[in-house]
C-alpha atoms as a PDB file:
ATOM      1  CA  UNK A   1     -13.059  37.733 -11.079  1.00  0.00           C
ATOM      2  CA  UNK A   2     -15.601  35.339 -12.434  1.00  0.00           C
ATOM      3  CA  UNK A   3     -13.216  33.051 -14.254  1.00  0.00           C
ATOM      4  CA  UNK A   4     -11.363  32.629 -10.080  1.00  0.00           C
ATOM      5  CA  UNK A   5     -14.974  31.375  -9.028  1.00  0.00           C
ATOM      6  CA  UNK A   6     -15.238  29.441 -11.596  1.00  0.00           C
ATOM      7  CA  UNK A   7     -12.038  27.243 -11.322  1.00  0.00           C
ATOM      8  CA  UNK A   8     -11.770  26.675  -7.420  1.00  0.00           C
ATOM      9  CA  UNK A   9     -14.269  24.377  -7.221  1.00  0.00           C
ATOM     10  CA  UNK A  10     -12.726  22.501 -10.454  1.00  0.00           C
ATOM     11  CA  UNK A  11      -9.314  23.313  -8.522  1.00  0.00           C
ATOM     12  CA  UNK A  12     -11.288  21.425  -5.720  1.00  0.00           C
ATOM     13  CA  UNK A  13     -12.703  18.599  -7.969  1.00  0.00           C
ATOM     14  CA  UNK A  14      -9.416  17.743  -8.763  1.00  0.00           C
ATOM     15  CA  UNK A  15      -7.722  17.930  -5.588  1.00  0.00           C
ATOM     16  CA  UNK A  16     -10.428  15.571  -3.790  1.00  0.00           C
ATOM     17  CA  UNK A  17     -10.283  12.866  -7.067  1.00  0.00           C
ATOM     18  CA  UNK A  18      -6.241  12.986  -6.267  1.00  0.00           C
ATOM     19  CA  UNK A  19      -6.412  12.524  -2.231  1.00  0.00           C
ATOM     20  CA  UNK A  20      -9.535   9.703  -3.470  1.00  0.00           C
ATOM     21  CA  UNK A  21      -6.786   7.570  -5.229  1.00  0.00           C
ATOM     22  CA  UNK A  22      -4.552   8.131  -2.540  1.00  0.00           C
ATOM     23  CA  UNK A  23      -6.660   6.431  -0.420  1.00  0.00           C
ATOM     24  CA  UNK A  24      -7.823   3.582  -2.511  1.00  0.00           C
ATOM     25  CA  UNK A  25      -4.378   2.923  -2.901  1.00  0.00           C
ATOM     26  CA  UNK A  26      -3.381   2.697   0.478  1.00  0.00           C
ATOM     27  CA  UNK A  27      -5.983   0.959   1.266  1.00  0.00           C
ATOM     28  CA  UNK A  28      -4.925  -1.591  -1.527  1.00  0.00           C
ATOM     29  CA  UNK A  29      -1.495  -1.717  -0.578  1.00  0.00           C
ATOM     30  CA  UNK A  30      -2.399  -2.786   2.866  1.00  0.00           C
ATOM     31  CA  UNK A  31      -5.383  -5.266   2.199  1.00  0.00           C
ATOM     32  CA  UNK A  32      -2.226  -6.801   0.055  1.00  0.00           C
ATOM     33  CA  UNK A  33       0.259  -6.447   2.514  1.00  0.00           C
ATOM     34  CA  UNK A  34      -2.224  -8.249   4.983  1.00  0.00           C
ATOM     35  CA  UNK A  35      -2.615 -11.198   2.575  1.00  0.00           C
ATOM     36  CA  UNK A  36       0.616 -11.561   1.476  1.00  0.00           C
ATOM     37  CA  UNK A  37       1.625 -11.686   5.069  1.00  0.00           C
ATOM     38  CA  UNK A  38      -1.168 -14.196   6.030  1.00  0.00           C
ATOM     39  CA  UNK A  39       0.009 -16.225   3.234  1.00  0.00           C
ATOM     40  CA  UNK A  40       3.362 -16.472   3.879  1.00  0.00           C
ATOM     41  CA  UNK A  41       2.904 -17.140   7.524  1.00  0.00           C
ATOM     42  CA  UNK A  42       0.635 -19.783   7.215  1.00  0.00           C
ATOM     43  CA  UNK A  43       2.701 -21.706   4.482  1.00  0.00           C
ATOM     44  CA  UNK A  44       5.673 -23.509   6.570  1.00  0.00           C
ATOM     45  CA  UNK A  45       7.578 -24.303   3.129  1.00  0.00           C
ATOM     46  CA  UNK A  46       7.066 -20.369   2.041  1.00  0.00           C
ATOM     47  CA  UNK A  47       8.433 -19.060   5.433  1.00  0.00           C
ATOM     48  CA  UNK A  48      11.385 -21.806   5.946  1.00  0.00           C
ATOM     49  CA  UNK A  49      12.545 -20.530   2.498  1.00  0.00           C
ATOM     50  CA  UNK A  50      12.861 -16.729   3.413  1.00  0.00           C
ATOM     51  CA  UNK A  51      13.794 -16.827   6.683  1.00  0.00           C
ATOM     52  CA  UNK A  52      15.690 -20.040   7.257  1.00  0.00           C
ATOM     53  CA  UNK A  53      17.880 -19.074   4.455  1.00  0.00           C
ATOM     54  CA  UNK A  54      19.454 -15.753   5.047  1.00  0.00           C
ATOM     55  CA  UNK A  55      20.794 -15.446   1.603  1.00  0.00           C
ATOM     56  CA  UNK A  56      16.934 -14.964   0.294  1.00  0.00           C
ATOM     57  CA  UNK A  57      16.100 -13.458   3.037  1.00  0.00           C
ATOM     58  CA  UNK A  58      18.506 -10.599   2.111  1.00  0.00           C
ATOM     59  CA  UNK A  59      18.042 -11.093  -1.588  1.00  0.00           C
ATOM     60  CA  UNK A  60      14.378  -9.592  -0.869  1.00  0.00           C
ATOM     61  CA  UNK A  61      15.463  -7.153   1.512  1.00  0.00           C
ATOM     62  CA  UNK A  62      17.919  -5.569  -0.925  1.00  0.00           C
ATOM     63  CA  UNK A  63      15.035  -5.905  -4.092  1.00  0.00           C
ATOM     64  CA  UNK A  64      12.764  -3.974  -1.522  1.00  0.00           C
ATOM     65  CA  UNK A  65      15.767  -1.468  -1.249  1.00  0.00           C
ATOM     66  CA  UNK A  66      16.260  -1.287  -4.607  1.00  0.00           C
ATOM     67  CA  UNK A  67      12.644  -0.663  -5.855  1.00  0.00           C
ATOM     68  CA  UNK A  68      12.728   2.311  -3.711  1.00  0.00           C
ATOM     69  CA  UNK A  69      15.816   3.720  -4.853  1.00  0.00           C
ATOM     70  CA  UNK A  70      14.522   3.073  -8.362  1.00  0.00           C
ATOM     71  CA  UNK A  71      10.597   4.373  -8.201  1.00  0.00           C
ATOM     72  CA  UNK A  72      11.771   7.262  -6.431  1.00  0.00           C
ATOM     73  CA  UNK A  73      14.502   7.628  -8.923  1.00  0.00           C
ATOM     74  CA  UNK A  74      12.096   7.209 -12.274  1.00  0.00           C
ATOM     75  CA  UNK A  75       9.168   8.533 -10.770  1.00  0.00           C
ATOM     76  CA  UNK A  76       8.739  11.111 -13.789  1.00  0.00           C
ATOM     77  CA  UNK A  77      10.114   8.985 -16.467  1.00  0.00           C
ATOM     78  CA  UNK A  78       7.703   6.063 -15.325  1.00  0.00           C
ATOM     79  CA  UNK A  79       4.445   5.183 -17.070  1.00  0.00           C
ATOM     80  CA  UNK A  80       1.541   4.894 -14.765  1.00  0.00           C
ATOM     81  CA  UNK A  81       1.052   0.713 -15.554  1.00  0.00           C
ATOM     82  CA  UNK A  82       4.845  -0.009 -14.674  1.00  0.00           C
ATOM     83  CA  UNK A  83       4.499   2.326 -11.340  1.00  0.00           C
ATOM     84  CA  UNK A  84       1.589   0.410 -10.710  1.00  0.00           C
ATOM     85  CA  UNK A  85       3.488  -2.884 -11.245  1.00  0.00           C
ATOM     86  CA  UNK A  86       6.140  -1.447  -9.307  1.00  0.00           C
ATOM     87  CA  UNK A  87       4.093  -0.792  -6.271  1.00  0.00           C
ATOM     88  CA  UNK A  88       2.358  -4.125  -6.632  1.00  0.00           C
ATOM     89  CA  UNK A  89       5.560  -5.683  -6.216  1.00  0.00           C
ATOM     90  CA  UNK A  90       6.889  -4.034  -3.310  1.00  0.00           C
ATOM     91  CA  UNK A  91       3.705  -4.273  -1.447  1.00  0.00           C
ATOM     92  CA  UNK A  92       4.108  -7.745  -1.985  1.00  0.00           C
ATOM     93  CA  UNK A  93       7.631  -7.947  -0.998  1.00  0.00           C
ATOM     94  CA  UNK A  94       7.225  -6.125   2.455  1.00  0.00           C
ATOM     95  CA  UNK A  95       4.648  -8.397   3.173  1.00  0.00           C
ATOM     96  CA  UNK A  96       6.691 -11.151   2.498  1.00  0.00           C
ATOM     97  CA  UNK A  97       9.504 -10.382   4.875  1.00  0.00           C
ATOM     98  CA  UNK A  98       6.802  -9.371   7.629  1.00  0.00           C
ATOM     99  CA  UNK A  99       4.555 -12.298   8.730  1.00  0.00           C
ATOM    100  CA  UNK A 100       6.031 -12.267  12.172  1.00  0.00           C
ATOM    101  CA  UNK A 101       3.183 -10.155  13.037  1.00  0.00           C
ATOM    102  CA  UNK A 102       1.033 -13.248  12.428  1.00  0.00           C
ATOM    103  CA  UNK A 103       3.068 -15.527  13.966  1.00  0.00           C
ATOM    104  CA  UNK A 104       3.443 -13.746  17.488  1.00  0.00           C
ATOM    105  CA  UNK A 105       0.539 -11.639  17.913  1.00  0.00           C
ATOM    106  CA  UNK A 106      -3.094 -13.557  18.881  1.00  0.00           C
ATOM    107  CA  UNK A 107      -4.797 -15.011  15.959  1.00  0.00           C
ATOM    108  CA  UNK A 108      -8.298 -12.911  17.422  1.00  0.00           C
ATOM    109  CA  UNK A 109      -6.090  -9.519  17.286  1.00  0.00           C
ATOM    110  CA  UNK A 110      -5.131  -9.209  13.853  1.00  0.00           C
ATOM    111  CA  UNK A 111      -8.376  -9.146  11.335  1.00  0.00           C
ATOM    112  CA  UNK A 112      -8.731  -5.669  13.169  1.00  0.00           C
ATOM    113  CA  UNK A 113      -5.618  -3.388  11.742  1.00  0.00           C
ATOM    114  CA  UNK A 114      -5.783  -5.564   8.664  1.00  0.00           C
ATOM    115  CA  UNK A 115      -9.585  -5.232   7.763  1.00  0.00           C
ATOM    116  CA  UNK A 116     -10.764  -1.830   9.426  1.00  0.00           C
ATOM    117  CA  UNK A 117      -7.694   0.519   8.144  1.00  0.00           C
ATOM    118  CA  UNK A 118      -8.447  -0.608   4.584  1.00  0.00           C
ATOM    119  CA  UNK A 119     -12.308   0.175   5.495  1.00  0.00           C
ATOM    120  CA  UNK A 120     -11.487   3.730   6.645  1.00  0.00           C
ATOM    121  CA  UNK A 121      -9.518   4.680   3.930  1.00  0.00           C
ATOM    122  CA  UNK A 122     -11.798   3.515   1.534  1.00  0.00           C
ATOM    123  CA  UNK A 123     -14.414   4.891   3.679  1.00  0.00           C
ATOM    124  CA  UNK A 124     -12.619   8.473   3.654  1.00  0.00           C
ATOM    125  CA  UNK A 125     -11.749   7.645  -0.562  1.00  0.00           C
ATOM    126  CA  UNK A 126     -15.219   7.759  -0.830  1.00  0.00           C
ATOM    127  CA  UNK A 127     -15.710  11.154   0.676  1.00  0.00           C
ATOM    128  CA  UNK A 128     -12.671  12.581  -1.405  1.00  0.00           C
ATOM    129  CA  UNK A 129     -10.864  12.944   1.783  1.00  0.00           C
ATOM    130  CA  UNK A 130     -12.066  16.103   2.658  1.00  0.00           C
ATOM    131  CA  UNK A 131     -14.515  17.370   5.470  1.00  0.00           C
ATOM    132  CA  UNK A 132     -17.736  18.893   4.986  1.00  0.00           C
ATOM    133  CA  UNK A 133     -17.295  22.633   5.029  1.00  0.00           C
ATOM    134  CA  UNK A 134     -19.524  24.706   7.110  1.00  0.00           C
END
């Protein structure tokens, strides 16, 4: 019975460092998507090369496919720096084919999903994700 007490909040330790990385990640991925998208959106010569040439612009639809197909498919067999590669990559690829949102929606509107969803998951990161028990 004491070794149960023991490990639960271990059990817990772990659980809250996992959902912590989670978060940082996500909250990565989208502060890159964000940029990315920026980027590509304010560079004429970057956007009039993916979307006024459709064979690109399906080139990096298809890679986006693929690297789905294939991280889901390797996920065990994958080290953690190449899944990390991997991810950085196809963060960087959906933001690539999605800076219409800075093109049609107000310039004053868009810091806020951008900037404060990376804040709250960081925010919630740094509290492991988990609620204060009562």
């Amino acid at each position: 019975m004491v070794q149960s007490t023991l490990t639960r909040p271990r059990a817990e330790a772990l659980v809250n460092g996992f959902v912590r990385s989670v978060y940082n990640w996500m909250a990565f991925a989208l502060a890159l998507t964000g940029f990315v998208a920026y980027y590509v959106a304010h560079t004429p010569s970057i956007a009039r090369l993916i979307f006024g040439n459709p064979i690109i612009f399906f080139v990096l639809i298809f890679a986006e496919l693929g690297l789905v197909f294939a991280i889901s498919g390797m996920v065990n067999r994958l080290s953690a720096s190449t899944a990390t590669s991997l991810f950085v990559i196809y963060a960087a690829l959906m933001a690539s084919l999605s800076p219409s949102y800075f093109l049609h929606i107000p310039a004053r509107l868009l810091p806020a999903p951008f900037l404060s969803v990376p804040e709250h998951l960081s925010g919630a990161a740094s509290t492991g994700g988990q609620p204060k028990r009562t």
